[in-house]
Structure formats: C-alpha cells, structure tokens
PDB file of N, CA and C in Angstrom:
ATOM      1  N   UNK A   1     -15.256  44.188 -27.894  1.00  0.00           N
ATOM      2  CA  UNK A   1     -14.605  42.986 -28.348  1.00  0.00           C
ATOM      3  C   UNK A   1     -14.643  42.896 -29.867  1.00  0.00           C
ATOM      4  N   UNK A   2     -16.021  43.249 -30.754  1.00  0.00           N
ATOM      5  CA  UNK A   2     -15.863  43.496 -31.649  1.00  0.00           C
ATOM      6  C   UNK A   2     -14.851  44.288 -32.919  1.00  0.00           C
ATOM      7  N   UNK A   3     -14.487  45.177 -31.458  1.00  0.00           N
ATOM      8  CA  UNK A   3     -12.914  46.386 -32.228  1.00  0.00           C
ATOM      9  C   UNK A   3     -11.865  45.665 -32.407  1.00  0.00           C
ATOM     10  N   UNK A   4     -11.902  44.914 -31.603  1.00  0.00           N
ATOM     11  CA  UNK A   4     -10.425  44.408 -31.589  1.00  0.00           C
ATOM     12  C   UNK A   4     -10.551  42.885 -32.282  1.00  0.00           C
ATOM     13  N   UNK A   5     -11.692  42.226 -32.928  1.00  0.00           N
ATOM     14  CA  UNK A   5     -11.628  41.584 -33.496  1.00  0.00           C
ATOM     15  C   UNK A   5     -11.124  39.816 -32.992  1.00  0.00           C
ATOM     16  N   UNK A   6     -12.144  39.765 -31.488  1.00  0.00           N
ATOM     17  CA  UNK A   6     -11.863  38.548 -30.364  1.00  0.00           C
ATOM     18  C   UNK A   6     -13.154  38.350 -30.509  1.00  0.00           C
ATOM     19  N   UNK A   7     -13.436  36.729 -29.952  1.00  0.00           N
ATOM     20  CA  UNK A   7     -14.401  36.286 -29.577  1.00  0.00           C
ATOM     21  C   UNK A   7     -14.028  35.384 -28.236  1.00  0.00           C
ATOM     22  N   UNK A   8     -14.976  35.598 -27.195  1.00  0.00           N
ATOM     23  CA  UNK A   8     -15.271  34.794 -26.081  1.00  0.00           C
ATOM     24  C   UNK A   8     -15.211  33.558 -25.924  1.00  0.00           C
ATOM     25  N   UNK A   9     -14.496  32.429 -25.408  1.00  0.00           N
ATOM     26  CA  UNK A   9     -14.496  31.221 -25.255  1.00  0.00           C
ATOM     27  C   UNK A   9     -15.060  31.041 -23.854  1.00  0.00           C
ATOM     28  N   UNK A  10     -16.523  30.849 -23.699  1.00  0.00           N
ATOM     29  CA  UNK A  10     -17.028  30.334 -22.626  1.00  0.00           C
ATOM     30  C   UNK A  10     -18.079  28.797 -22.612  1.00  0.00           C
ATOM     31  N   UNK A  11     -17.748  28.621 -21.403  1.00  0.00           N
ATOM     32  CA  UNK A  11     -18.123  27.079 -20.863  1.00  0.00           C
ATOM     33  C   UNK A  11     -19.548  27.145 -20.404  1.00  0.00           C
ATOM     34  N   UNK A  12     -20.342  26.511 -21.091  1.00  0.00           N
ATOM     35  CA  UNK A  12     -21.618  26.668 -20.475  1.00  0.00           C
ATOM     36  C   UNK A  12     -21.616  24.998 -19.981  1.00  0.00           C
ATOM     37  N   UNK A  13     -22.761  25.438 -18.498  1.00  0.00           N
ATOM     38  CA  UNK A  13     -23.313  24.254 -18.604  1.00  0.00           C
ATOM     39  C   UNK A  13     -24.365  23.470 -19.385  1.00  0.00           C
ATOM     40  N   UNK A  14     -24.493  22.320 -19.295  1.00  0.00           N
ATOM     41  CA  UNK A  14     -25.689  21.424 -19.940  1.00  0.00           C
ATOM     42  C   UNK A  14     -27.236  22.047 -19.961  1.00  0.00           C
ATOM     43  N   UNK A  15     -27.723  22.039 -20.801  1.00  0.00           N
ATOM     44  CA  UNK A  15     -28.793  22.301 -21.102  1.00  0.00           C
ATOM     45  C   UNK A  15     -29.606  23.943 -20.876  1.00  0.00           C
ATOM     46  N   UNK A  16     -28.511  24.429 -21.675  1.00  0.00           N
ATOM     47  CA  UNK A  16     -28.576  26.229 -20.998  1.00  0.00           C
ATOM     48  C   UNK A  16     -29.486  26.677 -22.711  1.00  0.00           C
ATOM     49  N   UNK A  17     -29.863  27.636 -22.128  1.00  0.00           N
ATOM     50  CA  UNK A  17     -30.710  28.356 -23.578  1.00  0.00           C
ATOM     51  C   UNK A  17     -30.003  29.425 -23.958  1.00  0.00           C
ATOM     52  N   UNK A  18     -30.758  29.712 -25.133  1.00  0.00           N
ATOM     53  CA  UNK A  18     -30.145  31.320 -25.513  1.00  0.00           C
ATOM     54  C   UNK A  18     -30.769  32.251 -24.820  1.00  0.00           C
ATOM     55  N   UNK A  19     -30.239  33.447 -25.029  1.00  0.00           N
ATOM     56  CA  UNK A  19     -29.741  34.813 -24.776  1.00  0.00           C
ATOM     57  C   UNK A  19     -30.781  35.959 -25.302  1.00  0.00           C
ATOM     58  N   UNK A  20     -31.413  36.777 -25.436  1.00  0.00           N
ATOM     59  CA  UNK A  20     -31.928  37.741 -26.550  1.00  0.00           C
ATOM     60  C   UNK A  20     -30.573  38.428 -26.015  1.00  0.00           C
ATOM     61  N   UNK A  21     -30.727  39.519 -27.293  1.00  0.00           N
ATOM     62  CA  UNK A  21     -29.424  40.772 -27.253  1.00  0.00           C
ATOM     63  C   UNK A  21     -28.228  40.481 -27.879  1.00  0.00           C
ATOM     64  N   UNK A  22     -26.999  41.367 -26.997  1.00  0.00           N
ATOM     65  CA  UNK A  22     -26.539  41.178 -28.022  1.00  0.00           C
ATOM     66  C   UNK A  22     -25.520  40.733 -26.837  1.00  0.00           C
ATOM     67  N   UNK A  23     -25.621  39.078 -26.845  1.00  0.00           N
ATOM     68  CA  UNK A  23     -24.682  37.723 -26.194  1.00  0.00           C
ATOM     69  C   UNK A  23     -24.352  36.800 -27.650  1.00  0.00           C
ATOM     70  N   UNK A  24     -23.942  37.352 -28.499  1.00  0.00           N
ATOM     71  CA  UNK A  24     -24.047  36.707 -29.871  1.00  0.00           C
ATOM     72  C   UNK A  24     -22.576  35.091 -29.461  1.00  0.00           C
ATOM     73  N   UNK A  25     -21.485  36.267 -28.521  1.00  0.00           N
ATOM     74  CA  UNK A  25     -20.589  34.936 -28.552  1.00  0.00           C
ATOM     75  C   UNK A  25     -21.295  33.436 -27.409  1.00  0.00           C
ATOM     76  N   UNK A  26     -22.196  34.159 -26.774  1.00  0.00           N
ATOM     77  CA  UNK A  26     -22.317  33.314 -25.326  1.00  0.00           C
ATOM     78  C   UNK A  26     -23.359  32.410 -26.024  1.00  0.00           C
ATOM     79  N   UNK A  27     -24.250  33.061 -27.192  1.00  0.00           N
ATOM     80  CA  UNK A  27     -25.167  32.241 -27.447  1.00  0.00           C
ATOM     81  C   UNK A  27     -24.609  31.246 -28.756  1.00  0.00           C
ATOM     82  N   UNK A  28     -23.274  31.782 -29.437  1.00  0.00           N
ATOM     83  CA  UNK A  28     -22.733  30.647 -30.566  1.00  0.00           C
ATOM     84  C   UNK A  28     -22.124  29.693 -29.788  1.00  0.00           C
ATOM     85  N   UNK A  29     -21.437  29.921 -28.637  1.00  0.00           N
ATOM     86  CA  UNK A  29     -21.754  29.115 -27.334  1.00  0.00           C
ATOM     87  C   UNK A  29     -22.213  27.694 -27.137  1.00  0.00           C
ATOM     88  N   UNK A  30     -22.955  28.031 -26.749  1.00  0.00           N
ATOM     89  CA  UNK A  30     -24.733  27.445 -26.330  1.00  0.00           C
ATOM     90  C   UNK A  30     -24.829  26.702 -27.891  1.00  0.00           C
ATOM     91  N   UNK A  31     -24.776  27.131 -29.142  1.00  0.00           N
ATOM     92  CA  UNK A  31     -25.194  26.498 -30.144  1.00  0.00           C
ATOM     93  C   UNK A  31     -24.136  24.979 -30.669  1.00  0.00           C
ATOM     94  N   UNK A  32     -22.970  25.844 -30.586  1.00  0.00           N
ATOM     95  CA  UNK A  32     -21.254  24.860 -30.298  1.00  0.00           C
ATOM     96  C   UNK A  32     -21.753  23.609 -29.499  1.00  0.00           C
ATOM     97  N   UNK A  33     -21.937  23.744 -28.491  1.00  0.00           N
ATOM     98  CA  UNK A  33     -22.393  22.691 -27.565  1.00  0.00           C
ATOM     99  C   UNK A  33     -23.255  21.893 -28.170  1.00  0.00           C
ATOM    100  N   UNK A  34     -24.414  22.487 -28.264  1.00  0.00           N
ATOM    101  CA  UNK A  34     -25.623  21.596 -28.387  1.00  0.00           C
ATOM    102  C   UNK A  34     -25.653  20.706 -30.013  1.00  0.00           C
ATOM    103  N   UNK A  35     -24.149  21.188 -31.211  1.00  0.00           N
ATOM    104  CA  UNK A  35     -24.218  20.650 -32.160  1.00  0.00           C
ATOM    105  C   UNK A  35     -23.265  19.320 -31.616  1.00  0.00           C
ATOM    106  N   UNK A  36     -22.282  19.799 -30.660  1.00  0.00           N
ATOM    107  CA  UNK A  36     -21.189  18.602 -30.679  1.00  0.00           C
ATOM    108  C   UNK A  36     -22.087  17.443 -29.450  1.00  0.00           C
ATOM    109  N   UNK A  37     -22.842  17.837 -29.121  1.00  0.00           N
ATOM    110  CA  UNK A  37     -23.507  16.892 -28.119  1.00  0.00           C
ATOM    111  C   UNK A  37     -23.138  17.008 -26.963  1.00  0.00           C
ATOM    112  N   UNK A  38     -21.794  17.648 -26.362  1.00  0.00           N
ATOM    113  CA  UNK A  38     -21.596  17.158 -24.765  1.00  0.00           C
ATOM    114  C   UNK A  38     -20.236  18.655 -24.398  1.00  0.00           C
ATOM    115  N   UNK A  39     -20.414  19.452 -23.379  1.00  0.00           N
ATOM    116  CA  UNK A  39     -19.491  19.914 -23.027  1.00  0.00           C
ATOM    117  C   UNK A  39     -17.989  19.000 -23.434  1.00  0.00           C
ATOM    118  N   UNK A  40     -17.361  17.801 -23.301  1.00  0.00           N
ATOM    119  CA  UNK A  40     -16.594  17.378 -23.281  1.00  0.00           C
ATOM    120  C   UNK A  40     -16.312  17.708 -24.633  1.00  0.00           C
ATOM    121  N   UNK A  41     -17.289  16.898 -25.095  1.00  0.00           N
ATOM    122  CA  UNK A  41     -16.725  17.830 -26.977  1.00  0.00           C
ATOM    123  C   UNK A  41     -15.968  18.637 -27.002  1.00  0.00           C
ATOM    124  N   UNK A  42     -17.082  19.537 -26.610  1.00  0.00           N
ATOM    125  CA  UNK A  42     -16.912  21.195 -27.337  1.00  0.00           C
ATOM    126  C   UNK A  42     -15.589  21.550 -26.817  1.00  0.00           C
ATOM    127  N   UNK A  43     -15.062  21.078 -25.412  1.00  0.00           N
ATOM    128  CA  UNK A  43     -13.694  21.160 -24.976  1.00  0.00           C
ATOM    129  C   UNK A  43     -12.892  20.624 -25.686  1.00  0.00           C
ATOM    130  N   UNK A  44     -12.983  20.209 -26.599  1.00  0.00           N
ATOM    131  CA  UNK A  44     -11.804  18.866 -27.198  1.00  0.00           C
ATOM    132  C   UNK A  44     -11.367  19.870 -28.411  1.00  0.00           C
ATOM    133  N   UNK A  45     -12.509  20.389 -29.258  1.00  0.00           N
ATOM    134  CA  UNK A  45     -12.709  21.052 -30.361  1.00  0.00           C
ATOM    135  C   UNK A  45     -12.231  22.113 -30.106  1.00  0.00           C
ATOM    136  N   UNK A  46     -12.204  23.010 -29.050  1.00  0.00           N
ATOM    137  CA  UNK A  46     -11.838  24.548 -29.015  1.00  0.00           C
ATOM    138  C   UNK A  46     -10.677  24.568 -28.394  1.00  0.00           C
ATOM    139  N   UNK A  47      -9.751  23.231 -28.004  1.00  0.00           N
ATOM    140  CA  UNK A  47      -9.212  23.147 -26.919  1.00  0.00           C
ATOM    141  C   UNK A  47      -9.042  23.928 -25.756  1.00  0.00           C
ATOM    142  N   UNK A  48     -10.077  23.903 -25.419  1.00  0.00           N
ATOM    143  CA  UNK A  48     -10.247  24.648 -23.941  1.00  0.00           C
ATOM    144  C   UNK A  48      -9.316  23.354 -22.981  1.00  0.00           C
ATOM    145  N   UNK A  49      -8.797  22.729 -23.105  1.00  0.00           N
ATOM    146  CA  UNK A  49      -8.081  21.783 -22.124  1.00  0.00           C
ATOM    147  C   UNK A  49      -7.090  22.394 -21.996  1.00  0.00           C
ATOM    148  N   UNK A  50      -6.322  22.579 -22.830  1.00  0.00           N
ATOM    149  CA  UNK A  50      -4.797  23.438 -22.764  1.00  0.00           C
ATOM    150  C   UNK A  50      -5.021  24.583 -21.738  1.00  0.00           C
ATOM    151  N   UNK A  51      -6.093  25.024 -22.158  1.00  0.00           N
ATOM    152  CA  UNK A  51      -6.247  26.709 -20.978  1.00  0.00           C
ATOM    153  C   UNK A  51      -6.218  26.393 -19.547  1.00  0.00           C
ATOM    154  N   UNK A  52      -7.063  25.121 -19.461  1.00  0.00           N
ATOM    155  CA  UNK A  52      -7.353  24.403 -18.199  1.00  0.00           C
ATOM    156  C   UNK A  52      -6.090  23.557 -17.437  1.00  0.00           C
ATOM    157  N   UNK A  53      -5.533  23.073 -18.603  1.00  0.00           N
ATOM    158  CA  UNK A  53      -3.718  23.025 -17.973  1.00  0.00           C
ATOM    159  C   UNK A  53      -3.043  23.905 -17.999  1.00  0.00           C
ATOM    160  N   UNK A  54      -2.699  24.753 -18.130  1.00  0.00           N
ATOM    161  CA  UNK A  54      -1.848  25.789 -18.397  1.00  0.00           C
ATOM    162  C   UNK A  54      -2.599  26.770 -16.713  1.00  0.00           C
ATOM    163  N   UNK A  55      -3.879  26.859 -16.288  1.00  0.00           N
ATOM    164  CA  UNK A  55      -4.323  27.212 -15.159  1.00  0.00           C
ATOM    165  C   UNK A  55      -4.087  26.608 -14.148  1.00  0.00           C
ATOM    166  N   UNK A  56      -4.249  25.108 -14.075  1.00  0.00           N
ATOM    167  CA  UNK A  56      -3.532  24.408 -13.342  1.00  0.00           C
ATOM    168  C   UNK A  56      -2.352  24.593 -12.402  1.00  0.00           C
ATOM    169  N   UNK A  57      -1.408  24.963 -13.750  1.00  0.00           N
ATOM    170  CA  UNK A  57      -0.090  24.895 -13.125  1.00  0.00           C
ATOM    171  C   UNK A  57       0.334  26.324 -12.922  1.00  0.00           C
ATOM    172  N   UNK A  58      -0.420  26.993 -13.094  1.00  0.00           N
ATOM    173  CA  UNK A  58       0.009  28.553 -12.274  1.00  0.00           C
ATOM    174  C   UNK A  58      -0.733  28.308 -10.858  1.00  0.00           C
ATOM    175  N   UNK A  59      -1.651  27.917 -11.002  1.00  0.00           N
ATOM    176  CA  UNK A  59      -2.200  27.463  -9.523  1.00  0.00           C
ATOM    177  C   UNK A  59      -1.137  26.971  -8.509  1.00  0.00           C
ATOM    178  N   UNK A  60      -0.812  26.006  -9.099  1.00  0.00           N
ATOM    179  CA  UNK A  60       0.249  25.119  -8.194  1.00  0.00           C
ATOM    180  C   UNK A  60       1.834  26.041  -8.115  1.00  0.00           C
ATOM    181  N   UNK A  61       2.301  26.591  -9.059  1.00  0.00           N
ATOM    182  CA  UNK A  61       3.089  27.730  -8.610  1.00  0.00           C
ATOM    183  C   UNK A  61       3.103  28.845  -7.843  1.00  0.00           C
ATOM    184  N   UNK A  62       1.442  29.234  -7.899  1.00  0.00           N
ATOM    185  CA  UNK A  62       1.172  30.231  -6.590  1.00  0.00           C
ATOM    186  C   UNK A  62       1.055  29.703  -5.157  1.00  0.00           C
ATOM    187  N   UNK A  63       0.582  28.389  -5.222  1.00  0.00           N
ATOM    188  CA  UNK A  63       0.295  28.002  -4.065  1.00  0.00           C
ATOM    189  C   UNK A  63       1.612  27.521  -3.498  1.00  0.00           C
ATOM    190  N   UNK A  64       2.892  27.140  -4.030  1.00  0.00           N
ATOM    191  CA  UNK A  64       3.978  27.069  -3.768  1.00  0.00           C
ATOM    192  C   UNK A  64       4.811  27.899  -3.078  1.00  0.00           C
ATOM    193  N   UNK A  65       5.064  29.303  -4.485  1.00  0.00           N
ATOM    194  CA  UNK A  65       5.763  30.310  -4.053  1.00  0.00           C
ATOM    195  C   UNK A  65       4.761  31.147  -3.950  1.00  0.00           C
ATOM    196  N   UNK A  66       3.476  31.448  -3.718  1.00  0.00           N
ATOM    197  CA  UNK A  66       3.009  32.873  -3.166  1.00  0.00           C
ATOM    198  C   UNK A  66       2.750  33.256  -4.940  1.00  0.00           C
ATOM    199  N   UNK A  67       1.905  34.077  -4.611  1.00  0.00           N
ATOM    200  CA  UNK A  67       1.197  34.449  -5.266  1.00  0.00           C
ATOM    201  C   UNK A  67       1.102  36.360  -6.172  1.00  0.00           C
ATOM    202  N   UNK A  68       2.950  36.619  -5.657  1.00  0.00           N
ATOM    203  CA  UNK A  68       3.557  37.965  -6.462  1.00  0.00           C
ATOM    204  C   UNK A  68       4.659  37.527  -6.402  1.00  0.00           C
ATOM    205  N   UNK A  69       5.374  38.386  -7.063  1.00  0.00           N
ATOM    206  CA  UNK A  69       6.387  38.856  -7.333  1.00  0.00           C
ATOM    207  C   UNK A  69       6.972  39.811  -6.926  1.00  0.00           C
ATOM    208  N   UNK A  70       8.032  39.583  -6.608  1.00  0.00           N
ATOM    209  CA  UNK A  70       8.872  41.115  -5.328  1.00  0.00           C
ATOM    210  C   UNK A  70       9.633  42.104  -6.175  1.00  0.00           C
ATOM    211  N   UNK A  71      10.862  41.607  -7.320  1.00  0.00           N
ATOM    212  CA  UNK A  71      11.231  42.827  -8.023  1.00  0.00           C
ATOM    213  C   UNK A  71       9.904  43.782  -8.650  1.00  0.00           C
ATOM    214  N   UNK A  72      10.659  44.953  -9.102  1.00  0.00           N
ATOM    215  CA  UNK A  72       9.848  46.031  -9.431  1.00  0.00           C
ATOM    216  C   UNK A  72      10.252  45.691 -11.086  1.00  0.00           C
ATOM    217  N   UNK A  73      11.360  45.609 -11.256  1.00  0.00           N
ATOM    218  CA  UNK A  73      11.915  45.651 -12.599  1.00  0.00           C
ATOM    219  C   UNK A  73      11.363  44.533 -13.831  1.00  0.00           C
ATOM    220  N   UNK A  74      10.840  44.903 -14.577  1.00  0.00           N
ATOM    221  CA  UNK A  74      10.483  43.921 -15.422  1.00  0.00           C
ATOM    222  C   UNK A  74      11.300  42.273 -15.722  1.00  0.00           C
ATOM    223  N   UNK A  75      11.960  42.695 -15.860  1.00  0.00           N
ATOM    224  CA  UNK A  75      13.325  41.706 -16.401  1.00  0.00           C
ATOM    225  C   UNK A  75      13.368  40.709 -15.361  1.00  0.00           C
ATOM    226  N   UNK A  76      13.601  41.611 -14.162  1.00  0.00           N
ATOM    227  CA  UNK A  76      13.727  40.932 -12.873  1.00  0.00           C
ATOM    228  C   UNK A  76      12.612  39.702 -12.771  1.00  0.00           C
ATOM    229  N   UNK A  77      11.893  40.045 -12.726  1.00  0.00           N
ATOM    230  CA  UNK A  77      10.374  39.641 -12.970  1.00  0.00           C
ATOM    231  C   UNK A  77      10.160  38.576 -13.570  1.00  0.00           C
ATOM    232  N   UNK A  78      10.686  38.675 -14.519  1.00  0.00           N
ATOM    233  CA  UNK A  78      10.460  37.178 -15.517  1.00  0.00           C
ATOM    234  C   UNK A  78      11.470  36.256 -15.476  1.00  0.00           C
ATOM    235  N   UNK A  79      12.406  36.597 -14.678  1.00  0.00           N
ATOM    236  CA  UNK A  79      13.553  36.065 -14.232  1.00  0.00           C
ATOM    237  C   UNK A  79      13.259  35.049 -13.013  1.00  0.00           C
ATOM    238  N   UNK A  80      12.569  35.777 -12.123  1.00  0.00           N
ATOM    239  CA  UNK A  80      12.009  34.941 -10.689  1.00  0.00           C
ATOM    240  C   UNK A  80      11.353  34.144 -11.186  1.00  0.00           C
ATOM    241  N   UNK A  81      10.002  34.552 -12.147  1.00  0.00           N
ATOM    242  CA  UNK A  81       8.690  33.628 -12.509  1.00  0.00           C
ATOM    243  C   UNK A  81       9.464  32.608 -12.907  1.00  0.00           C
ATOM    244  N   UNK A  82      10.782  32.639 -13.514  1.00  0.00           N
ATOM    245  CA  UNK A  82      11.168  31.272 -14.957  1.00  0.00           C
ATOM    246  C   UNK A  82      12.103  30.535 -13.390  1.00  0.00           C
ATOM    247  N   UNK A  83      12.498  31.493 -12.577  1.00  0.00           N
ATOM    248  CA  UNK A  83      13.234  30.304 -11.778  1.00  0.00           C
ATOM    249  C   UNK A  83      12.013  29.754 -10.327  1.00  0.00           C
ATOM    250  N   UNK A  84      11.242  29.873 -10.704  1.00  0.00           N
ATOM    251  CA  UNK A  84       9.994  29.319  -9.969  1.00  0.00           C
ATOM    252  C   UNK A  84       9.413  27.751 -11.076  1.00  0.00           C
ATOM    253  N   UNK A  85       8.897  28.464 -11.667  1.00  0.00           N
ATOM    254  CA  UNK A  85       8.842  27.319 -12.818  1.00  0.00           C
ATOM    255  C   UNK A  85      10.085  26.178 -12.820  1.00  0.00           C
ATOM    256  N   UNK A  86      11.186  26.530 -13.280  1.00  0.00           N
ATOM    257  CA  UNK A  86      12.430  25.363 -13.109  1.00  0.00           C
ATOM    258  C   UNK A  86      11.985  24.835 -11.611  1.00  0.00           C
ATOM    259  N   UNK A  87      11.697  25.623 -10.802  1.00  0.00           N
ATOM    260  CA  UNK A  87      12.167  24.980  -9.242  1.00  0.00           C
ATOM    261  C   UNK A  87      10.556  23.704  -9.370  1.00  0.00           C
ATOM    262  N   UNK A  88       9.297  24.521  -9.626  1.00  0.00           N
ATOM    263  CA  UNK A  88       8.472  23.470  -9.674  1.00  0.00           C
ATOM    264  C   UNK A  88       8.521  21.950 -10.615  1.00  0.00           C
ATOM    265  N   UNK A  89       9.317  22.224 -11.791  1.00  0.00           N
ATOM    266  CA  UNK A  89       9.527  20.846 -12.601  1.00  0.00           C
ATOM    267  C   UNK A  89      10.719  20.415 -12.184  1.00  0.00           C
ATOM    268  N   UNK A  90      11.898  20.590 -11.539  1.00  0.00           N
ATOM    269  CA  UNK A  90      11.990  19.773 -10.484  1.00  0.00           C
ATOM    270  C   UNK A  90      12.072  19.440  -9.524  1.00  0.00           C
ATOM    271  N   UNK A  91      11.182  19.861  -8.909  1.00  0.00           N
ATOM    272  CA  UNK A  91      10.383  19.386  -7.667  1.00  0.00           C
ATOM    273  C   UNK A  91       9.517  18.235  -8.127  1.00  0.00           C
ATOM    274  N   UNK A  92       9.072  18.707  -9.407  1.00  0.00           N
ATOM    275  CA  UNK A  92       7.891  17.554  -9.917  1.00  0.00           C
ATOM    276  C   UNK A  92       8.977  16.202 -10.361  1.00  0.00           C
ATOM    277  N   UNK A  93       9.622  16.338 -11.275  1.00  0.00           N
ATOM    278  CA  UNK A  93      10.432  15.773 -11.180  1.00  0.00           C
ATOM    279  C   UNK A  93      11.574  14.569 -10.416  1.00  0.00           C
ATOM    280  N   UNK A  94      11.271  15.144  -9.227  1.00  0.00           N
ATOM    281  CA  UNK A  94      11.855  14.158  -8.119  1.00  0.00           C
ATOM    282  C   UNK A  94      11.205  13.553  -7.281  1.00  0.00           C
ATOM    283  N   UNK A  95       9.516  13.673  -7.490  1.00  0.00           N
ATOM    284  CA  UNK A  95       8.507  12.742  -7.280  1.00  0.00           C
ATOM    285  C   UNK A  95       7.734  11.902  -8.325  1.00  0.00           C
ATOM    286  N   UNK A  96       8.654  11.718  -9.449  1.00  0.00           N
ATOM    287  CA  UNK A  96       8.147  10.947 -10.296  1.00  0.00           C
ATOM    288  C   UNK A  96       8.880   9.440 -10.123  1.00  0.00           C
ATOM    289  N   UNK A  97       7.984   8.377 -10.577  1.00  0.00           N
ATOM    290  CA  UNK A  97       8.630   7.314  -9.866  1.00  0.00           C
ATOM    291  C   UNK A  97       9.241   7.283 -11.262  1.00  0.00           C
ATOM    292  N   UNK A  98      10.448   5.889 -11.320  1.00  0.00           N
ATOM    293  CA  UNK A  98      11.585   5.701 -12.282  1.00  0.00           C
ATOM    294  C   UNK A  98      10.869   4.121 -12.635  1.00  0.00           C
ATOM    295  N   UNK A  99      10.512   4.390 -14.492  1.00  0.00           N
ATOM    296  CA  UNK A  99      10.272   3.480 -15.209  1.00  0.00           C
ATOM    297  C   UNK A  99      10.815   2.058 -15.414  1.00  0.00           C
ATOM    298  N   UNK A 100      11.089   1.114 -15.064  1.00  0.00           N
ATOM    299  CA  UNK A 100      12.088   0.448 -15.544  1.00  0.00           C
ATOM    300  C   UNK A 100      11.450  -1.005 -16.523  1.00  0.00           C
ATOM    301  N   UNK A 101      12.114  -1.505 -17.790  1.00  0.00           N
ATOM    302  CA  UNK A 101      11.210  -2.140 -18.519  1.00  0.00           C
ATOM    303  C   UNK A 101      11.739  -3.628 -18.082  1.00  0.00           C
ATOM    304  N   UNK A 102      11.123  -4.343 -18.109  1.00  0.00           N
ATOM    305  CA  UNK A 102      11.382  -5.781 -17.323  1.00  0.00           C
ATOM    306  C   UNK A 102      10.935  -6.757 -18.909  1.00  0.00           C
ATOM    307  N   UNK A 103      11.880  -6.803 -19.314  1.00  0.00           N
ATOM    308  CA  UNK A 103      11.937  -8.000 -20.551  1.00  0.00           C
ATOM    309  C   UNK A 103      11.378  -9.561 -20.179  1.00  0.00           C
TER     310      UNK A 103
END
C-alpha cells in the first residue's frame, strides 16, 4: 500500500487499542477516533458516510436485479448496470409521496 501511495480507511470500534508492528494505518485509526471523541465524528470528517451510501444502494440494486451481469462485452456492461440504476430511481421515484405546500 505504501507503493502505491494509499492509506486504509477503517472503522474501529469504541474503545480499541493500538497495534505493535507495522498497522501504522489501523493504529492512526484508533488515534483519529480517540482525538475526535466518537466514531460518529471520525465518520463525518473522513466522510466515510458517502461510502456507506453509495454501498447501500448497490445493495439494493443487487437485491433487485441479481447480483451479475450477463453481457460479456464491456460496453454492454455498463450499459445494463446504467439501465438498472435508471430502473431503480424510478422505481424509487414512484414511491415517493407528492409534496404539496398548503398556504
């Protein structure tokens, strides 16, 4: 990880210790946390929420349409995924209730 010049974004739980060795990201970690006071923080700050939505909703697209893809062809491929996606927002879409403002 060092070659390529990444570091690890992991979730510890509450009240975890350090590491000896060499866990340098797991234990800046552990340190992240314990400066911001609360997992919730440290989520806010690294935005680990976005990752956690963005997982979400592949979830709910697999569990929809299944969980591959049938062309072989690349193109093809990203073609199905994007008309899966359209089909899930509106689907989502047509279970959203309709706002209306009452003056």
């Amino acid at each position: 990880m060092r070659r390529k010049k990444i570091s690890a974004l992991i979730i510890q739980r509450n009240g975890v210790g350090y590491w000896p060795g060499e866990y340098a990201d797991r234990n800046r970690a552990v340190a992240n946390q314990r400066l911001s006071g609360s997992n919730a923080r440290w989520k806010w700050t690294t935005e680990y929420n976005c990752r956690s939505i963005a997982e979400t909703a592949m979830y709910r697209v697999k569990q929809l349409f299944g969980g591959s893809l049938t062309p072989c062809d690349y193109d093809c491929q990203v073609a199905e995924a994007l008309a899966m996606v359209r089909a899930l927002n509106k689907m989502t879409k047509a279970g959203m209730p309709e706002n209306i403002r009452i003056a």
